[in-house]
Protein backbone atom coordinates (compact mmCIF):
# COMPACT_ATOMS: atom_id res chain seq x y z
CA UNK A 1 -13.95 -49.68 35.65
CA UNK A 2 -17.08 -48.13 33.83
CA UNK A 3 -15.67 -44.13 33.86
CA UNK A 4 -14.88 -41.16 35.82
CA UNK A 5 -16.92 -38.17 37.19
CA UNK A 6 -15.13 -35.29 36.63
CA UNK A 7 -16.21 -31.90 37.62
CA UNK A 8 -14.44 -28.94 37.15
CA UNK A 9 -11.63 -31.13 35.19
CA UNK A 10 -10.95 -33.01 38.13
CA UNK A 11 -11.49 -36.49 38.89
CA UNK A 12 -13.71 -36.63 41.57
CA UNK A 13 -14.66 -40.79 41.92
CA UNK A 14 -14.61 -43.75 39.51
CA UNK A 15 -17.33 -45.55 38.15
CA UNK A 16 -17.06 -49.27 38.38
CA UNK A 17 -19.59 -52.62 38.00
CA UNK A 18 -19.37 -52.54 41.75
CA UNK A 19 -20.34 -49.13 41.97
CA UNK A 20 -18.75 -45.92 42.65
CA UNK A 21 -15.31 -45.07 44.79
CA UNK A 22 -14.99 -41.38 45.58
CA UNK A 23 -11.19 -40.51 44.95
CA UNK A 24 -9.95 -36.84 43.59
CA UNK A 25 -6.38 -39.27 42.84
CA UNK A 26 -6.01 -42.41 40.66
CA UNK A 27 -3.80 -44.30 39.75
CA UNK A 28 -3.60 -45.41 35.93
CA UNK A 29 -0.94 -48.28 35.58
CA UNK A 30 -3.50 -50.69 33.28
CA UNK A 31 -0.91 -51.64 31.05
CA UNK A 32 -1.79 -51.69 27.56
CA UNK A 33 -5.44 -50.61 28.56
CA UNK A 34 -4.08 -47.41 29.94
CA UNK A 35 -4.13 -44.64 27.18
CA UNK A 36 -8.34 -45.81 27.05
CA UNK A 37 -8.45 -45.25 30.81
CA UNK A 38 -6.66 -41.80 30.60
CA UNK A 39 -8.60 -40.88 27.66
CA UNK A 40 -11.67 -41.18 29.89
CA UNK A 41 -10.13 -37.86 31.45
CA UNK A 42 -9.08 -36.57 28.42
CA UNK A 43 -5.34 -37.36 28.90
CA UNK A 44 -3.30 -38.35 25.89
CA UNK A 45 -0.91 -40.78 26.97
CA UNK A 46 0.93 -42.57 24.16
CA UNK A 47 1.43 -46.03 24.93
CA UNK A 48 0.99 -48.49 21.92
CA UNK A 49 0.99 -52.27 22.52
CA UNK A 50 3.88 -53.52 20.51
CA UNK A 51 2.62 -57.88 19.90
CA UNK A 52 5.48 -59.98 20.98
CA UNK A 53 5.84 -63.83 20.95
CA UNK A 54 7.62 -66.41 22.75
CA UNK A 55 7.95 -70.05 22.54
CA UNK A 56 8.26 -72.85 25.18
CA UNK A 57 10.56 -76.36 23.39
CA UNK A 58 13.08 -78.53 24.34
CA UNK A 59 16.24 -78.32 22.52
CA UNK A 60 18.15 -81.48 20.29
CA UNK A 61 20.99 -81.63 23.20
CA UNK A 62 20.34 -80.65 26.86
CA UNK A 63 22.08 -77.17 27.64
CA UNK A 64 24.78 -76.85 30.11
CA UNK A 65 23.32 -76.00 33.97
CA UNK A 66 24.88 -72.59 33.80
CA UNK A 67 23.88 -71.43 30.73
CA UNK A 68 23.34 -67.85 31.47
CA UNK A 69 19.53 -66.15 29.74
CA UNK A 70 21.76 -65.57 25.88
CA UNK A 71 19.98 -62.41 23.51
CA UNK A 72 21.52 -61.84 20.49
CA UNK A 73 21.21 -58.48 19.75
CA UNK A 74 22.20 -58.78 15.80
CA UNK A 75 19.91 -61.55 15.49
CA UNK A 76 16.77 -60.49 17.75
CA UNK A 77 16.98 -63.53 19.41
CA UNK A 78 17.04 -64.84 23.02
CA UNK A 79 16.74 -67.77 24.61
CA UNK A 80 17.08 -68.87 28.21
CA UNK A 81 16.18 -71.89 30.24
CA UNK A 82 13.03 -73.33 32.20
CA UNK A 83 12.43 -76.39 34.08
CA UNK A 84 12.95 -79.81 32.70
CA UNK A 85 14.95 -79.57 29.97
CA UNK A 86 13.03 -76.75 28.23
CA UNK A 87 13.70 -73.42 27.29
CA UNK A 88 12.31 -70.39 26.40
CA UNK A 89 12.56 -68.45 22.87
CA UNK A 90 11.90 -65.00 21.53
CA UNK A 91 12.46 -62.05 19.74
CA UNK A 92 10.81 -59.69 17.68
CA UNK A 93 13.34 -60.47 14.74
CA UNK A 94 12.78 -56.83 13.31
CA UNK A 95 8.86 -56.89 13.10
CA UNK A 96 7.18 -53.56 15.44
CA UNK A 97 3.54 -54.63 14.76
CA UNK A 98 1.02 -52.21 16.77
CA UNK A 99 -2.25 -54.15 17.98
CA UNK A 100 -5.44 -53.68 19.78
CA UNK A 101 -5.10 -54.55 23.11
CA UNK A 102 -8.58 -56.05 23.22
CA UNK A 103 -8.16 -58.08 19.93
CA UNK A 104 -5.65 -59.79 18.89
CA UNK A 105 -4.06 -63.29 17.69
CA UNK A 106 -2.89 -65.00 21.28
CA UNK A 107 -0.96 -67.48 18.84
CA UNK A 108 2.14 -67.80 17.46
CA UNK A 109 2.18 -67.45 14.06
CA UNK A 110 4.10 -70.37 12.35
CA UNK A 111 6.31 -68.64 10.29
CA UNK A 112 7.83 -66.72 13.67
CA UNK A 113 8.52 -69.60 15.40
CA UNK A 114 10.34 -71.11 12.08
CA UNK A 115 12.37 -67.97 11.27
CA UNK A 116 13.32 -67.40 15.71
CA UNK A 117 14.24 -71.00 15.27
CA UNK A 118 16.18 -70.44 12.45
CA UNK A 119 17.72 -67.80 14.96
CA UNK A 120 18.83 -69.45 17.69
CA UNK A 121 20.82 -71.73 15.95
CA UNK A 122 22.61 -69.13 13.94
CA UNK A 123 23.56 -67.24 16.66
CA UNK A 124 23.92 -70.03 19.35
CA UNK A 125 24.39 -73.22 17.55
CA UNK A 126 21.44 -74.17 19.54
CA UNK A 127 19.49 -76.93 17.38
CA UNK A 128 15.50 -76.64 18.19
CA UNK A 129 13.31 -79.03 15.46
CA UNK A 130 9.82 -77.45 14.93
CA UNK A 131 8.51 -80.72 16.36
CA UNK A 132 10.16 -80.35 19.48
CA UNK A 133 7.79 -77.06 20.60
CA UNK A 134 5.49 -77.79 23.29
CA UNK A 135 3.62 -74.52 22.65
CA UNK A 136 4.08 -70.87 21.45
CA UNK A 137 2.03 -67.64 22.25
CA UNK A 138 1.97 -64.12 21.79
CA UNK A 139 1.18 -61.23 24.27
CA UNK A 140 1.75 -57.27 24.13
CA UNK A 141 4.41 -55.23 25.29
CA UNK A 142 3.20 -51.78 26.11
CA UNK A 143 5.67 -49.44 24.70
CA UNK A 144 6.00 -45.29 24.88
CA UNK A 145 8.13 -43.80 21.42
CA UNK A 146 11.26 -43.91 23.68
CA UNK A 147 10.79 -47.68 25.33
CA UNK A 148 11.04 -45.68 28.97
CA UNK A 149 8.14 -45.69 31.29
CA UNK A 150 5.24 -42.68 32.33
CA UNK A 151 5.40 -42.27 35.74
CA UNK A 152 3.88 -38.70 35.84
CA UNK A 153 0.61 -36.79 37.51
CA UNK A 154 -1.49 -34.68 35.70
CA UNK A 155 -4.02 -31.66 36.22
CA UNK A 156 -6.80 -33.93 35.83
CA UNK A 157 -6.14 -36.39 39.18
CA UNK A 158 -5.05 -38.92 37.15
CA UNK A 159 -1.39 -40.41 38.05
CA UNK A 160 0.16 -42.31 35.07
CA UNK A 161 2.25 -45.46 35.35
CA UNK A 162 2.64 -47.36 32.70
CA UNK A 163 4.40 -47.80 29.09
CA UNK A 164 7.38 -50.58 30.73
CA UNK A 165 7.45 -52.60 27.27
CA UNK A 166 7.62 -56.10 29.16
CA UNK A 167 9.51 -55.07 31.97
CA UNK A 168 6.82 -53.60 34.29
CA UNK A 169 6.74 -57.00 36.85
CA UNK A 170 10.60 -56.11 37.36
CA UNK A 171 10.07 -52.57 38.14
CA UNK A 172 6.85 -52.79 39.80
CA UNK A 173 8.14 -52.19 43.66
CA UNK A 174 10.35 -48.86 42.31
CA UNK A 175 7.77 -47.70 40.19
CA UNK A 176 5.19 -47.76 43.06
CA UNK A 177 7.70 -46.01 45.60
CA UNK A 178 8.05 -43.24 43.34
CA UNK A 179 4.07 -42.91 42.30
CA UNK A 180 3.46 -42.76 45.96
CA UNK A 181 5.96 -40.37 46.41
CA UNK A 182 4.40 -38.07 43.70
CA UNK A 183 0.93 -38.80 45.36
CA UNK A 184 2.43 -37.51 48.70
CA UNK A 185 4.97 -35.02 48.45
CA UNK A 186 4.59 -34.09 44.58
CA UNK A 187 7.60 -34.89 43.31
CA UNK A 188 10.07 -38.11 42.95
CA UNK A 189 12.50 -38.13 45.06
CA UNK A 190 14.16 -41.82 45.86
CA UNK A 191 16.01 -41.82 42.42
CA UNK A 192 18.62 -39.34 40.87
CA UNK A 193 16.50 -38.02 38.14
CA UNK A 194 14.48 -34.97 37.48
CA UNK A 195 10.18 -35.80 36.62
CA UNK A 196 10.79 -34.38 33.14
CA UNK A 197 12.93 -37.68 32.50
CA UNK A 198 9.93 -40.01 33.15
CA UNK A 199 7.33 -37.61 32.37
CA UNK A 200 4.23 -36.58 29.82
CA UNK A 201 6.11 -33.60 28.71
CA UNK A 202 9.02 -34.99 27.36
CA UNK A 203 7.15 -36.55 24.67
CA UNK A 204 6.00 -32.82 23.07
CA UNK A 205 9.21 -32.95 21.66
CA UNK A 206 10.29 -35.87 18.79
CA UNK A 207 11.83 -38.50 20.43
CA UNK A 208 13.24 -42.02 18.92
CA UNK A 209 14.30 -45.10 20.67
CA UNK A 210 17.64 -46.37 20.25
CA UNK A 211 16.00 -50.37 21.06
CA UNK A 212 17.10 -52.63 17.59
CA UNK A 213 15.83 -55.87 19.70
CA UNK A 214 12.96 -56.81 22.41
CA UNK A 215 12.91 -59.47 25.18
C-alpha cells in the first residue's frame, strides 16, 4: 500500500504498487504497521510495538510428555515444548522496550537469553546450558496502553483491528466475525460486550494495564 484518496474525509480507494482499488471501507489490521496506515487518514490509533524474544534449546534432561506450556508469572518466564526434544523460552523479564517496527535488532541479545535462562531454572528447576541453544530471535508484539485489542470503525472509512500483543493468530477468526459484523450491520453483535469495550474512545480516558508478564 502506497496511500489513500480521501475526499471529503472519506476514504474513497487505496493506492497500491499494483495500482488503485476503489473502496469507501478498509480494513486496517497491519499489525505493528497499523498506526502508519491509519495515520495516512489521519486516525490516531495507539499501538506501540513492544520487542519480545524467544529462544529455541534443548534442555540437560528430556521433559516429561505431558508437561503442560509452564509461565511463571513472578519470574516472567515461560517455557513450553516443541518437537524433538526442544523447547521453547521467553519472557520479557520486566523490560517494556518500544521499537520501530521497520528497524530493529531480529536477534537475541545475549544477556536475555542468559538472565531467561537463569529463569527457567529458578522457577522450574529446568537446567538449559547456554551451549545447548540452537537459536534465539526477537519479534514485536503490538500492544494498545491496556494490552486489549482495537476492533473499532471510524468516520474516515477506515475499520481498525489490531493492537493483540502476540495473540492476534489466536483471535484472528473472532476478530474477523466481529469486523465484518461492524462492516455490515454497524455494530458487534456475536459477543456480550458493548463497542466502547474494544473501541478508539476508550482510550481518551487514562487507562493502565494490569499485565506484570508477556508470552
Amino acid at each position: 500500500m502506497i496511500g489513500f484518496d480521501v475526499e471529503a474525509d472519506r476514504i474513497q480507494a487505496v493506492r497500491t504498487t499494483g495500482g488503485e482499488v476503489q473502496a469507501d471501507v478498509v480494513v486496517n489490521c497491519a499489525g505493528a504497521w497499523a498506526p502508519g496506515v491509519a495515520h495516512g487518514v489521519g486516525v490516531d490509533v495507539p499501538i506501540r510495538s513492544r520487542r519480545v524474544q524467544l529462544l529455541y534449546a534443548r534442555p540437560t534432561r528430556p521433559l516429561p510428555s505431558n508437561l503442560p506450556w509452564l509461565i511463571g508469572p513472578l519470574g516472567q518466564v515461560h517455557i513450553r515444548q516443541d518437537v524433538d526434544g526442544r523447547v521453547l523460552v521467553g519472557g520479557f523479564l520486566g523490560r517494556d522496550e518500544t521499537v520501530d517496527p521497520s528497524a530493529f535488532d531480529h536477534d537475541a541479545d545475549a544477556d536475555w537469553v542468559a538472565a531467561v535462562l537463569e529463569q527457567v531454572s529458578q522457577c522450574f528447576r529446568i537446567e538449559i546450558e547456554r551451549s545447548a541453544v540452537i537459536e534465539g530471535w526477537a519479534g514485536l508484539y503490538p500492544s494498545t496502553p491496556d494490552q486489549h485489542p482495537i476492533i473499532d470503525t471510524t468516520n474516515t472509512g477506515l475499520v481498525v483491528v489490531g493492537g493483540f500483543a502476540g495473540l492476534g493468530l489466536m483471535h484472528a477468526p473472532a476478530a474477523g466475525l466481529l469486523a465484518s459484523e461492524l462492516i455490515a450491520d454497524g455494530r458487534m453483535h456475536s459477543i456480550d460486550s458493548v463497542d466502547s469495550d474494544l473501541g478508539l474512545a476508550r482510550f481518551s480516558r487514562p487507562v493502565e494495564s494490569v499485565e506484570q508478564t508477556g508470552f
